[in-house]
C-alpha atoms as a PDB file:
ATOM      1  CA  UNK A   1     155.556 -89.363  46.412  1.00  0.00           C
ATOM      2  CA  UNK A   2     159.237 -89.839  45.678  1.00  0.00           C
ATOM      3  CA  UNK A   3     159.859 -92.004  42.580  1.00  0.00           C
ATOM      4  CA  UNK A   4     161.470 -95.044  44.882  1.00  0.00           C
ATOM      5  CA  UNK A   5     157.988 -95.617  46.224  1.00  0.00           C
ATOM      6  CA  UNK A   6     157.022 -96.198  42.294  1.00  0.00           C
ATOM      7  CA  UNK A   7     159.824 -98.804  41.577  1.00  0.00           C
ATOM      8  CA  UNK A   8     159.618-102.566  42.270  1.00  0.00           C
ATOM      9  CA  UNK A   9     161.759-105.377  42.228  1.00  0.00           C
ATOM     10  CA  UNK A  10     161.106-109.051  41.217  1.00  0.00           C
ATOM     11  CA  UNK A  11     162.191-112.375  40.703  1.00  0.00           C
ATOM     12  CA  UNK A  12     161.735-114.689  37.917  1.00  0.00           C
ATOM     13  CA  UNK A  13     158.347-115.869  37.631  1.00  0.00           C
ATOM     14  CA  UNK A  14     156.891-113.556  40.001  1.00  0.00           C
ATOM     15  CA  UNK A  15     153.701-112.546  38.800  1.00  0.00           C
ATOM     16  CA  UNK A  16     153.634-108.307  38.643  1.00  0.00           C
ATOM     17  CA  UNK A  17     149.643-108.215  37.600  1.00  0.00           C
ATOM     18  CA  UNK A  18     147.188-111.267  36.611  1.00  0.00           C
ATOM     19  CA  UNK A  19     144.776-111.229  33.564  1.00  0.00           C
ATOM     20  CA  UNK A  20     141.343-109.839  34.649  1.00  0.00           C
ATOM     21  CA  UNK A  21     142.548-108.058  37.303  1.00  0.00           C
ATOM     22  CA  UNK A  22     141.690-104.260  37.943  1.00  0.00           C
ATOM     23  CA  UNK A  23     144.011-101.392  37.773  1.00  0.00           C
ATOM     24  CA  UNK A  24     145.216 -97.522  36.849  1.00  0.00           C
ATOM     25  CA  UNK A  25     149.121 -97.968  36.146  1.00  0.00           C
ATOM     26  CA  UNK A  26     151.081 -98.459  33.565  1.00  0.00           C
ATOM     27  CA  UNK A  27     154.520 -99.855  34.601  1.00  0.00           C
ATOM     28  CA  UNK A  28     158.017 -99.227  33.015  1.00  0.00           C
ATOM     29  CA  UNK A  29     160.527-101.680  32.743  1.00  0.00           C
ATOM     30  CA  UNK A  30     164.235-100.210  34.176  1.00  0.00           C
ATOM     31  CA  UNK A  31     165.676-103.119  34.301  1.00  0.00           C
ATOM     32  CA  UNK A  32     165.068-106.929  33.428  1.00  0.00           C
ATOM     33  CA  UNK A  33     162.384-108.820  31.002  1.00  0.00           C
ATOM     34  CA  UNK A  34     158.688-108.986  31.499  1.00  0.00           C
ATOM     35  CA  UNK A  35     156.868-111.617  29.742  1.00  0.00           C
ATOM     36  CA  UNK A  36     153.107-110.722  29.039  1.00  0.00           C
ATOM     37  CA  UNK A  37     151.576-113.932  28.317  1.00  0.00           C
ATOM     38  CA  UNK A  38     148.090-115.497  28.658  1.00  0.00           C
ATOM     39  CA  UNK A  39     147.684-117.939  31.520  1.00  0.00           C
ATOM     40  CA  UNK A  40     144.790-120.511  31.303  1.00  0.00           C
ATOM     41  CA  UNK A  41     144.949-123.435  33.545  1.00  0.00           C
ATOM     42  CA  UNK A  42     148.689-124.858  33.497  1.00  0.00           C
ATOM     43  CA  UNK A  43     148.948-122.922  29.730  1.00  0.00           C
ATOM     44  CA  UNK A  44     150.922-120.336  29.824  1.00  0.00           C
ATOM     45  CA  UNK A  45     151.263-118.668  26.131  1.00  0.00           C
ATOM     46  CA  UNK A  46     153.810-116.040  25.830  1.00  0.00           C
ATOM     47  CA  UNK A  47     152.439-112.697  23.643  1.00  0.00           C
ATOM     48  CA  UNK A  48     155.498-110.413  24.244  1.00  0.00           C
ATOM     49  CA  UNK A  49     158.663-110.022  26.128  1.00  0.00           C
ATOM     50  CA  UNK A  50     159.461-106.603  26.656  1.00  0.00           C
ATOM     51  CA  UNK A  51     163.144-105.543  28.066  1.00  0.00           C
ATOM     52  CA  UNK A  52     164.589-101.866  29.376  1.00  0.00           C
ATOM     53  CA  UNK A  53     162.661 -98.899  28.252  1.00  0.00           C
ATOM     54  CA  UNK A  54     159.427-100.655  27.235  1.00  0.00           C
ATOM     55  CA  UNK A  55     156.551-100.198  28.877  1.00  0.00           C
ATOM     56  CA  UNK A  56     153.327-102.474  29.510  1.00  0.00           C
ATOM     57  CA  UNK A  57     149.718-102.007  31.197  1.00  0.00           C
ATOM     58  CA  UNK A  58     148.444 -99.033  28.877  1.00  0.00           C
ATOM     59  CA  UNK A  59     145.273-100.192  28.038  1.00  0.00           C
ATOM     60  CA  UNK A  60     143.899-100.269  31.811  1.00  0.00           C
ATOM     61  CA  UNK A  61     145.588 -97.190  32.513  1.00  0.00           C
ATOM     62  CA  UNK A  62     143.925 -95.148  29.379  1.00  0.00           C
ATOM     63  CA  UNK A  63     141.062 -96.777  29.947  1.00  0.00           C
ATOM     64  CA  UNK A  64     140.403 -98.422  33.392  1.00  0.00           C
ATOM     65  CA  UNK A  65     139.418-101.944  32.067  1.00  0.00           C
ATOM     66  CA  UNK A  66     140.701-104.949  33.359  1.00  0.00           C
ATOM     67  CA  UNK A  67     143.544-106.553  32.477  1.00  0.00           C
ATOM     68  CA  UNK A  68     143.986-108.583  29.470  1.00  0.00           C
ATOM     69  CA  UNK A  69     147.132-110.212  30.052  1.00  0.00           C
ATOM     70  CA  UNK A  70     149.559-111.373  32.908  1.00  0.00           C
ATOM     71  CA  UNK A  71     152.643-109.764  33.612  1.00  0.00           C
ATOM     72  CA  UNK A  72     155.143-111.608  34.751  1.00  0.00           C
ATOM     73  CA  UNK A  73     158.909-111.106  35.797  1.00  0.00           C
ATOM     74  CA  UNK A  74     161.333-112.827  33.219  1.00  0.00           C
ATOM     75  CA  UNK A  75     164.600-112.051  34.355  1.00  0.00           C
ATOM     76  CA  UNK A  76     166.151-112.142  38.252  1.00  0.00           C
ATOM     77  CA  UNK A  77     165.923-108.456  39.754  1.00  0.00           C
ATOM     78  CA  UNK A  78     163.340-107.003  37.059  1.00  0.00           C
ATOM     79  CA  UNK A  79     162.605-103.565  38.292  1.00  0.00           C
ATOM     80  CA  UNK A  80     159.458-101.839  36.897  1.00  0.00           C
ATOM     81  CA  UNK A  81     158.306 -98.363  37.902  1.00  0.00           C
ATOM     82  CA  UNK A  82     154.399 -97.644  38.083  1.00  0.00           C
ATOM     83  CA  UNK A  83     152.675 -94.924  37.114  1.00  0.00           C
ATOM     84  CA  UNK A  84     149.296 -94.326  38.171  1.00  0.00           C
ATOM     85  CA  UNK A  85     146.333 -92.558  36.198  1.00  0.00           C
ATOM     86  CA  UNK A  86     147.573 -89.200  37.245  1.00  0.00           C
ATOM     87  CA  UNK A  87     150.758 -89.058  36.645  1.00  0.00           C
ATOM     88  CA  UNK A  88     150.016 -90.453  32.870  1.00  0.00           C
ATOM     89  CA  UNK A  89     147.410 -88.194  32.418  1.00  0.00           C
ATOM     90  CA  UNK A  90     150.136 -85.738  33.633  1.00  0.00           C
ATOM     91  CA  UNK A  91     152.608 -86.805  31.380  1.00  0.00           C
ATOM     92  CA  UNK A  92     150.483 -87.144  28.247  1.00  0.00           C
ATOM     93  CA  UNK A  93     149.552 -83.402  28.764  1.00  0.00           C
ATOM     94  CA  UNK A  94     152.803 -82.087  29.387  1.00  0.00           C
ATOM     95  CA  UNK A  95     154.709 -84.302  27.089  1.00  0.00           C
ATOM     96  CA  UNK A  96     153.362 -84.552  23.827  1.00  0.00           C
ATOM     97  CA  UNK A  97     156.742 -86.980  22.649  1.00  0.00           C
ATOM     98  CA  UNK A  98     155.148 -89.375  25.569  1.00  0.00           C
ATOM     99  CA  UNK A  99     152.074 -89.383  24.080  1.00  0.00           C
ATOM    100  CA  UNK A 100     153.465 -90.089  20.858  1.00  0.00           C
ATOM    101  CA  UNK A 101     155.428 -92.646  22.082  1.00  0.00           C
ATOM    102  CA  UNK A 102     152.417 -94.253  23.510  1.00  0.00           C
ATOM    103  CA  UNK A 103     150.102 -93.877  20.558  1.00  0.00           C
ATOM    104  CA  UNK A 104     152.957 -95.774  18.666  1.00  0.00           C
ATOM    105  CA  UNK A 105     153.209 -98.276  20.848  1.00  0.00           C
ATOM    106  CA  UNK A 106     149.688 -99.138  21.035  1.00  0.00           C
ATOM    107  CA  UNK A 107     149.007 -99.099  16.849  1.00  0.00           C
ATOM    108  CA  UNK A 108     152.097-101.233  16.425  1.00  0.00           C
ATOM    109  CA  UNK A 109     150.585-103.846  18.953  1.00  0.00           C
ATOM    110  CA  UNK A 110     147.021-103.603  17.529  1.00  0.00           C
ATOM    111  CA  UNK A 111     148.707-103.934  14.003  1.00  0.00           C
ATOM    112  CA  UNK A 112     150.601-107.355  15.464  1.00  0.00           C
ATOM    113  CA  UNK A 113     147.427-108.641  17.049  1.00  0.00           C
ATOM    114  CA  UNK A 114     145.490-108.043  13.638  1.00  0.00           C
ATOM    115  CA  UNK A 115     148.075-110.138  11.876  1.00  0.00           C
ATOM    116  CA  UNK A 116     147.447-112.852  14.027  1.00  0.00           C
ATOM    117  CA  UNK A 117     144.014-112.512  13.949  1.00  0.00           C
ATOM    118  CA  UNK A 118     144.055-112.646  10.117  1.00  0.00           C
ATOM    119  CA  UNK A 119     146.378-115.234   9.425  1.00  0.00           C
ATOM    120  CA  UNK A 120     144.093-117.706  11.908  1.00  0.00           C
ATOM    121  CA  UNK A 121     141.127-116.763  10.126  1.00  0.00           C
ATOM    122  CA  UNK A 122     143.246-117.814   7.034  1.00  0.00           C
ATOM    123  CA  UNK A 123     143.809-121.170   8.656  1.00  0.00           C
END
């Protein structure tokens, strides 16, 4: 598969995965924002926006759950580039920095989701 079949375009607002859905990729952001936010009803509550070079959809990709947040396109012309299960699994063995990089990624959002946690259980 050539890597233009693994980029996508959108346009502001358009929604690039829903919450709950099912899937096995974890998409890169080239260029443009993508807001991950929790959508209930008409409430939309933003958790992150992540810009160039950040990636999003880990969690279902490591682990083939479904989705626990929406992704949605922040900026005109976002363009994300997937990568399925095999290719990470790919990656993660052949690059150990990727790994790394993921690893990070994933304890400093845990660590900002505990913090939140805590300080509402403060409340």
């Amino acid at each position: 598969m050539t890597i233009e079949k693994c980029i996508n375009a959108f346009d502001v607002g358009d929604v690039i995965f829903e919450e709950g859905s099912t899937g096995r990729e974890l998409f890169v952001v080239l260029d443009g924002e993508v807001e991950i936010a929790k959508v209930s009803g008409k409430t939309r509550t933003t958790i992150v926006r992540l810009g160039k070079g950040e990636f999003f959809g880990e969690m279902a990709v490591i682990d083939g759950s479904a989705r626990s947040a929406t992704a949605i396109a922040a900026a005109p012309n976002t363009k994300v580039m997937r990568i399925n299960h095999a290719r990470f699994v790919y990656l993660v063995s052949q690059q150990p920095a990727f790994a790394l990089m993921v690893m990070d990624a994933l304890s400093k959002r845990l660590r900002a989701s505990n913090a939140v946690t805590y300080r509402a259980a403060e409340s």
